[in-house]
C-alpha atoms as a PDB file:
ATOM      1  CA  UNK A   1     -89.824 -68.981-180.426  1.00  0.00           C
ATOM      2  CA  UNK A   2     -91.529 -72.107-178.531  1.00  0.00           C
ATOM      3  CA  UNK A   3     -95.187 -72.253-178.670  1.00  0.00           C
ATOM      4  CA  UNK A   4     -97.963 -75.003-177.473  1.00  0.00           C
ATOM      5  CA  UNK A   5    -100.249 -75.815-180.285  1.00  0.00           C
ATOM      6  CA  UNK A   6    -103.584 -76.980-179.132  1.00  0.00           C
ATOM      7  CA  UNK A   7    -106.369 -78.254-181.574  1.00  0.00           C
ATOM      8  CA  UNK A   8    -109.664 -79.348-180.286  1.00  0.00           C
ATOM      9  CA  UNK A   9    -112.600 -80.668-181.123  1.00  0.00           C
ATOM     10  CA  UNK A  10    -112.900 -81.841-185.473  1.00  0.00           C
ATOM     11  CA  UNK A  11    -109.210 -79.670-185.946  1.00  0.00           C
ATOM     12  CA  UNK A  12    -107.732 -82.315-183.636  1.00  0.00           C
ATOM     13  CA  UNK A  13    -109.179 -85.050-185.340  1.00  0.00           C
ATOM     14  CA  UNK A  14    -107.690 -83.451-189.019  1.00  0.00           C
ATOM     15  CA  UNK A  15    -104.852 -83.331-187.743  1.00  0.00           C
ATOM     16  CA  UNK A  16    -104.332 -86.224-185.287  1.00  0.00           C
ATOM     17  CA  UNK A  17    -102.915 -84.681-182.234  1.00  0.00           C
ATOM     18  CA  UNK A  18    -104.373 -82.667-179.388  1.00  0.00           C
ATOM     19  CA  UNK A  19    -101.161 -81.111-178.759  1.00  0.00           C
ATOM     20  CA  UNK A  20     -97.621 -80.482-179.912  1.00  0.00           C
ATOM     21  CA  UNK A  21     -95.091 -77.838-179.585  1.00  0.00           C
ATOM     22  CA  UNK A  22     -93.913 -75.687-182.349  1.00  0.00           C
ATOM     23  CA  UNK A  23     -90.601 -73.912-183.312  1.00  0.00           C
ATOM     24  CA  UNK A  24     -92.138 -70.465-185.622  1.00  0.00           C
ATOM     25  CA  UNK A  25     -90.806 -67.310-186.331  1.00  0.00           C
ATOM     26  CA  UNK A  26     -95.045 -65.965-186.758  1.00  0.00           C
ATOM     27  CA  UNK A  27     -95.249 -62.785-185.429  1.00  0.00           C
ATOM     28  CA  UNK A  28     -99.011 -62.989-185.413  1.00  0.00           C
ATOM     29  CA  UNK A  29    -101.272 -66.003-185.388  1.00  0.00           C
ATOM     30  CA  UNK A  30    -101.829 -65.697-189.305  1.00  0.00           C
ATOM     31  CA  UNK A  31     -98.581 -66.491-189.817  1.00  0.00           C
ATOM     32  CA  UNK A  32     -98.322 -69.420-187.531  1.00  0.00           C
ATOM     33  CA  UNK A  33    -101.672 -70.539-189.435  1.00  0.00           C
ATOM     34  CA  UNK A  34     -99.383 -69.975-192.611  1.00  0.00           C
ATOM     35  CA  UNK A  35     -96.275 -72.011-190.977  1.00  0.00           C
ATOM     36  CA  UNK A  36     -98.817 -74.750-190.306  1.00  0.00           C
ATOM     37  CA  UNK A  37    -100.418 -74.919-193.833  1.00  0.00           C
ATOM     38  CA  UNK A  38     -97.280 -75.384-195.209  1.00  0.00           C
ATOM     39  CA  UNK A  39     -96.069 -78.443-193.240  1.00  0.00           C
ATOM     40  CA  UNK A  40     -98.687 -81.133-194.700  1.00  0.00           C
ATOM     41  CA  UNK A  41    -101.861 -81.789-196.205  1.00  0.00           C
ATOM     42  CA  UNK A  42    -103.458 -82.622-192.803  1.00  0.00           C
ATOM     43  CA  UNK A  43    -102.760 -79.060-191.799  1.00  0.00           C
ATOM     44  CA  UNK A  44    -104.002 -77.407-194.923  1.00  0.00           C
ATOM     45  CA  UNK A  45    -107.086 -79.163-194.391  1.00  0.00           C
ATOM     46  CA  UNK A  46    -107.422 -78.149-191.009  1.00  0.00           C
ATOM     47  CA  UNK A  47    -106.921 -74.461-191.677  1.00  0.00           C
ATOM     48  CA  UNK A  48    -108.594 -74.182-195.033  1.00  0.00           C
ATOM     49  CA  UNK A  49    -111.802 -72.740-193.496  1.00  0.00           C
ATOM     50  CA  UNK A  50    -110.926 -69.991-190.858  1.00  0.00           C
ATOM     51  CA  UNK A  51    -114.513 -69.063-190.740  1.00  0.00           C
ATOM     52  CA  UNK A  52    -115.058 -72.136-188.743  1.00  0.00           C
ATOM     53  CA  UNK A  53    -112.366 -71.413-186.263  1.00  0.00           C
ATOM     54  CA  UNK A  54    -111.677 -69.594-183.054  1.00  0.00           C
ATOM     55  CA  UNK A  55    -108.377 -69.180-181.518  1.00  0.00           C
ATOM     56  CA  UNK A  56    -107.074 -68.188-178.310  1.00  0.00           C
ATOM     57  CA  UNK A  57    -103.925 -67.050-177.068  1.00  0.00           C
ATOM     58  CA  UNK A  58    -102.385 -67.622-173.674  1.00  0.00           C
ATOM     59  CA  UNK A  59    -105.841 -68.621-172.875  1.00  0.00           C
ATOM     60  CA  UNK A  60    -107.379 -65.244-173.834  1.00  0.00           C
ATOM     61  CA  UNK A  61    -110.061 -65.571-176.698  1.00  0.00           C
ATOM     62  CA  UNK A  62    -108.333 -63.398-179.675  1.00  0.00           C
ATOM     63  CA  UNK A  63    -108.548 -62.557-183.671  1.00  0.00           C
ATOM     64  CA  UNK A  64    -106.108 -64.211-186.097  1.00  0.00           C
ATOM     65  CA  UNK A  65    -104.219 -60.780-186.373  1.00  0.00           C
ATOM     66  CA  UNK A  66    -103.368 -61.283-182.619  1.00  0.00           C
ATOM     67  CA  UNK A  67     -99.343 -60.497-182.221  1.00  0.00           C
ATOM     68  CA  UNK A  68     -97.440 -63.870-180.759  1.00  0.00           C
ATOM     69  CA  UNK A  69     -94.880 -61.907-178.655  1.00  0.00           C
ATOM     70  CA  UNK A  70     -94.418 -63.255-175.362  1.00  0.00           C
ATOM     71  CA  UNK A  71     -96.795 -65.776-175.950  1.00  0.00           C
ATOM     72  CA  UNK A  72     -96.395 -69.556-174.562  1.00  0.00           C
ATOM     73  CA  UNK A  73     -99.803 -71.258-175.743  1.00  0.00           C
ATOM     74  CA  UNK A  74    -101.946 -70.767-178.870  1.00  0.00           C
ATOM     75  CA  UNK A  75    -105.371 -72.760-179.040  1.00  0.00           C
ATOM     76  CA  UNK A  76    -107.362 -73.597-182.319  1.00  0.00           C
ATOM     77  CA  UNK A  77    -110.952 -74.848-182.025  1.00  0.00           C
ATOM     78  CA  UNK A  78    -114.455 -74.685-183.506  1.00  0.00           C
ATOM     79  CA  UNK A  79    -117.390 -71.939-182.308  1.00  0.00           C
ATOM     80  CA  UNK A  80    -118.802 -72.615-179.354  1.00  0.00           C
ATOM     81  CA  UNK A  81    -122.363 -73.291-179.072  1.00  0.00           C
ATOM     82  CA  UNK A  82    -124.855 -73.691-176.355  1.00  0.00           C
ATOM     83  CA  UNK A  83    -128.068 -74.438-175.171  1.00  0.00           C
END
């Protein structure tokens, strides 16, 4: 399956694109984090703290046992903070 790979925020920065699309047989969004470790060091080091990332699917603010099917987009950024 096809999926959009956002990062924002410091994981775009690791690794050095906001955006690119991604061929993955993940059936959840733990195993795309997996499939991404394993490319390169710049995505190790992106994912090597998931306590310091949210993700959302299709938009939709989810937990990295979240099931991929059907989905088009998956999102990776940092906790939002306000004040």
């Amino acid at each position: 399956m096809a999926l959009n790979v956002l990062y924002f925020a410091w994981v775009r920065e690791r690794i050095g694109e906001p955006r690119e699309k991604v061929e993955t047989q993940a059936a959840t969004v733990m195993e795309l984090i997996e499939e991404l470790r394993a490319r390169e060091e710049r995505y190790a080091m992106a994912f090597s703290d998931l306590s310091a990332l949210r993700v959302a699917v299709d938009q939709e603010l989810t937990e990295f046992d979240a099931a991929l099917d059907g989905a088009r987009e998956v999102a990776f950024f940092p906790p939002m903070t306000g004040g």
